[in-house]
Protein backbone atom coordinates (compact mmCIF):
# COMPACT_ATOMS: atom_id res chain seq x y z
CA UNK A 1 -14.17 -21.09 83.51
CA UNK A 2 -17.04 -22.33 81.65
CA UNK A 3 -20.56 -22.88 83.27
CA UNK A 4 -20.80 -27.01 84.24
CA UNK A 5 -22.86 -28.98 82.06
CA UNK A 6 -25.13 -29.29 85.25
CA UNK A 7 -26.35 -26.09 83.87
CA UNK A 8 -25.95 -26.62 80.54
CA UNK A 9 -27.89 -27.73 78.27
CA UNK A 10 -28.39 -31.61 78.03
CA UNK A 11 -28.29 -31.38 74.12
CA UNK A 12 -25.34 -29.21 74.10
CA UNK A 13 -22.09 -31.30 73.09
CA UNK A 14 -19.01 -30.94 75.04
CA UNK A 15 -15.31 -29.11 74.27
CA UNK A 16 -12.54 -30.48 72.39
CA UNK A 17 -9.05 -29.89 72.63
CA UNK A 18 -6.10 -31.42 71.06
CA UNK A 19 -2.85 -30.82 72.25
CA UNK A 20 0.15 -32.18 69.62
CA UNK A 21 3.45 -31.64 68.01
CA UNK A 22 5.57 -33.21 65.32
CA UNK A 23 8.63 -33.89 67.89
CA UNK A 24 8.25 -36.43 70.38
CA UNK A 25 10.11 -34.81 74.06
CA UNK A 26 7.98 -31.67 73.32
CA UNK A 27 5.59 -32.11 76.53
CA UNK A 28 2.21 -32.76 74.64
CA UNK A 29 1.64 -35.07 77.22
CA UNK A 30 2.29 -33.52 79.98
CA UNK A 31 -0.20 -30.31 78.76
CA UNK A 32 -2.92 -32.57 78.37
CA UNK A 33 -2.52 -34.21 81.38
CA UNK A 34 -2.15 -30.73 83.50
CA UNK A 35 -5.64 -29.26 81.50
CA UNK A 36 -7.59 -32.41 82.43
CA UNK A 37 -6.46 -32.38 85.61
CA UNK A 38 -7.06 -28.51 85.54
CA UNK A 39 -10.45 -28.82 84.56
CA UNK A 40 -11.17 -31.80 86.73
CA UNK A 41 -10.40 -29.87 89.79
CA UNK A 42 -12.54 -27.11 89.06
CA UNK A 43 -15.29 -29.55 88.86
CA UNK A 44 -15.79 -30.35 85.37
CA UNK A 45 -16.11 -33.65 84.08
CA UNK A 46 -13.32 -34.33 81.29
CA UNK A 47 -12.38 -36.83 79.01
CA UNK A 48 -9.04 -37.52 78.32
CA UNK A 49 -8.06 -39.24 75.22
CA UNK A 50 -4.90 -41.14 74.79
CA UNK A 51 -4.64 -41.39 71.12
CA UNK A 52 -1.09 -42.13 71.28
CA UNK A 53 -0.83 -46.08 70.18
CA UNK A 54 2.61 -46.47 70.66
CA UNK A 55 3.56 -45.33 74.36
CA UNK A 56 0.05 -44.38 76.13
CA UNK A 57 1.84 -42.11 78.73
CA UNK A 58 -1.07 -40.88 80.11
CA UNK A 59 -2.01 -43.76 82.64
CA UNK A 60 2.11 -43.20 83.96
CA UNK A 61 1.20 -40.05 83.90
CA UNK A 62 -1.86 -40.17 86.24
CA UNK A 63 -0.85 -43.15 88.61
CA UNK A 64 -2.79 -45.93 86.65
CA UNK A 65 -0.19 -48.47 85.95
CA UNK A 66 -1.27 -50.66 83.47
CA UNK A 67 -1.77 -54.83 83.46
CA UNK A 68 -0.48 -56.32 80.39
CA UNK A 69 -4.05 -57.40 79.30
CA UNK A 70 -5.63 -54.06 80.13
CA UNK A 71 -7.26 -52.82 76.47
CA UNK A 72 -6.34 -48.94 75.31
CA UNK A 73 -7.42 -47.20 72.11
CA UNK A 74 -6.08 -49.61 69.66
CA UNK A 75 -8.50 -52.32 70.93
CA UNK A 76 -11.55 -50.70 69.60
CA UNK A 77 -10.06 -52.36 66.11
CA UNK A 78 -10.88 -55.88 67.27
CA UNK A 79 -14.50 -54.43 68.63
CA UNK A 80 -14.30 -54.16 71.73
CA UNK A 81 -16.76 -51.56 73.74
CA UNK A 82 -16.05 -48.10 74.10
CA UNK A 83 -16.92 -48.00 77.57
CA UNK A 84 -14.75 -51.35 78.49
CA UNK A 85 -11.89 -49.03 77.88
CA UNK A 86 -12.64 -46.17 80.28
CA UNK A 87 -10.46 -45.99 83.54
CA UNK A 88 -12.26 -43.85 86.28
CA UNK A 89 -9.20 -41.30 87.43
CA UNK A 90 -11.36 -39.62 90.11
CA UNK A 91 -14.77 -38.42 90.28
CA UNK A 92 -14.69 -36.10 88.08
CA UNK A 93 -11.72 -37.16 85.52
CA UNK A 94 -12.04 -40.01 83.30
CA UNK A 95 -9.15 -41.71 80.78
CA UNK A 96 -9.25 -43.18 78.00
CA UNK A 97 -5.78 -45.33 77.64
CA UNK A 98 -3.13 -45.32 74.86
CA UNK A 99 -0.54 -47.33 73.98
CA UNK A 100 -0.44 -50.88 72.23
CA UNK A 101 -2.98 -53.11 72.13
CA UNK A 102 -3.69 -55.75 75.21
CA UNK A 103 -0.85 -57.74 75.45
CA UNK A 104 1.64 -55.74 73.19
CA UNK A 105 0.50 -57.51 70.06
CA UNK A 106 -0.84 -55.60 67.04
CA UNK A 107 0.11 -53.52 63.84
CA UNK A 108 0.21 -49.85 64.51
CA UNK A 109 -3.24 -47.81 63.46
CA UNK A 110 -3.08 -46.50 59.52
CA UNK A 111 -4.54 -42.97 59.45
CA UNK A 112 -7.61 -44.88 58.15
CA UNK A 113 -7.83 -46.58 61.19
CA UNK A 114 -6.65 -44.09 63.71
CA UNK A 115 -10.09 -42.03 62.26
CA UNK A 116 -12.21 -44.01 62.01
CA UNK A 117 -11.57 -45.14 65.78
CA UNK A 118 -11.66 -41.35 67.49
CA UNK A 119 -15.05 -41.21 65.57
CA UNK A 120 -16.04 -44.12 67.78
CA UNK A 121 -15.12 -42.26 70.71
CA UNK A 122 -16.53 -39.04 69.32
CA UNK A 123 -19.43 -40.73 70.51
CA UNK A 124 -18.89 -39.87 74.06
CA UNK A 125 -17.98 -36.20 73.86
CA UNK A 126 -21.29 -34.86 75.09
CA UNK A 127 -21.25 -36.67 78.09
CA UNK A 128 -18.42 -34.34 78.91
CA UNK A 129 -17.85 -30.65 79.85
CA UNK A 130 -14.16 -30.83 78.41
CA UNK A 131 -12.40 -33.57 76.24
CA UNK A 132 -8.68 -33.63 75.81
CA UNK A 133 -7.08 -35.73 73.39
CA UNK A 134 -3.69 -36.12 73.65
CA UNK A 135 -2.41 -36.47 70.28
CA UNK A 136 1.22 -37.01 70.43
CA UNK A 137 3.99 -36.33 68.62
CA UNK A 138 3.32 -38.02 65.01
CA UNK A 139 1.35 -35.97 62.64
CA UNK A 140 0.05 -37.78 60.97
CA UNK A 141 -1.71 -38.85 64.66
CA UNK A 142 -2.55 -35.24 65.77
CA UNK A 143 -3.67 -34.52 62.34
CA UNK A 144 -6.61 -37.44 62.35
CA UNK A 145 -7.38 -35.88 66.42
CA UNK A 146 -7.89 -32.31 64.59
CA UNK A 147 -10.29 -33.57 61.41
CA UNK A 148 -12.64 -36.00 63.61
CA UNK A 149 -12.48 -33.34 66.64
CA UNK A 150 -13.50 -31.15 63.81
CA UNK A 151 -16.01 -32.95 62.97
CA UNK A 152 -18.14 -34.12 65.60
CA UNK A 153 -21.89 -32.24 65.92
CA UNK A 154 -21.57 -29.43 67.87
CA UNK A 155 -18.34 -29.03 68.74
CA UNK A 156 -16.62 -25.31 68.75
């Protein structure tokens, strides 16, 4: 296990991992779910990323049913704030919800977009010890995840 950014460094950025596949049924979701919650219990604070717009399984996943006007990922299109989207899981576990945008409405992401949105939430990946984006099963998807987790500052 890795030290806990208590003792890290304040300037050092977090961990990413994306977990994907090109075959939906494959159990990406699951894995991410099961490191997050991994991490989390060993006392690490994690991120985990929903960057799937079409389902969002991770809130079934973890318990947190979601309202029909409850904003995920695909929100940040229409501006909305980063941190308006982030759903406390427990103390040390935090999510940041998938699926279709509040209310169901909405064109799906173009790779364009998709980018251009994780670099938005690139933005909080230092406030982390571990982030785990859960990709999905397109890949064009877990392709955008790999080039913006790629390229955020500091990031192994």
């Amino acid at each position: 296990a890795a030290p806990s950014r208590a003792g890290a460094d304040a300037s050092a950025a977090g961990r990413v991992v994306v977990v994907g596949s090109g075959k939906g049924g494959a159990g990406t979701s699951v894995l991410a779910a099961l490191l997050a919650l991994s991490a989390a219990a060993l006392d690490r604070s994690v991120l985990l990323v929903d960057a799937d717009e079409h389902v969002g399984p991770q809130r079934l996943l973890l318990g947190a049913p979601r309202a029909a006007d409850a904003p995920a990922l695909a929100d940040l299109r229409a501006g909305l704030d980063l941190e308006a989207l982030l759903v406390p899981i427990s103390a040390t576990l935090t999510l940041l919800p998938g699926g279709p945008a509040a209310g169901g409405a909405g064109v799906p992401l173009d790779p364009a977009e998709r980018r251009a949105l994780l670099r938005r939430v690139g933005a909080l990946v230092p406030r982390y010890d571990l982030v785990v984006v859960d990709g999905g099963s397109r890949l064009d998807g877990v392709a955008a995840c790999v080039d913006v987790a790629a390229g955020i500052d500091g990031v192994d």
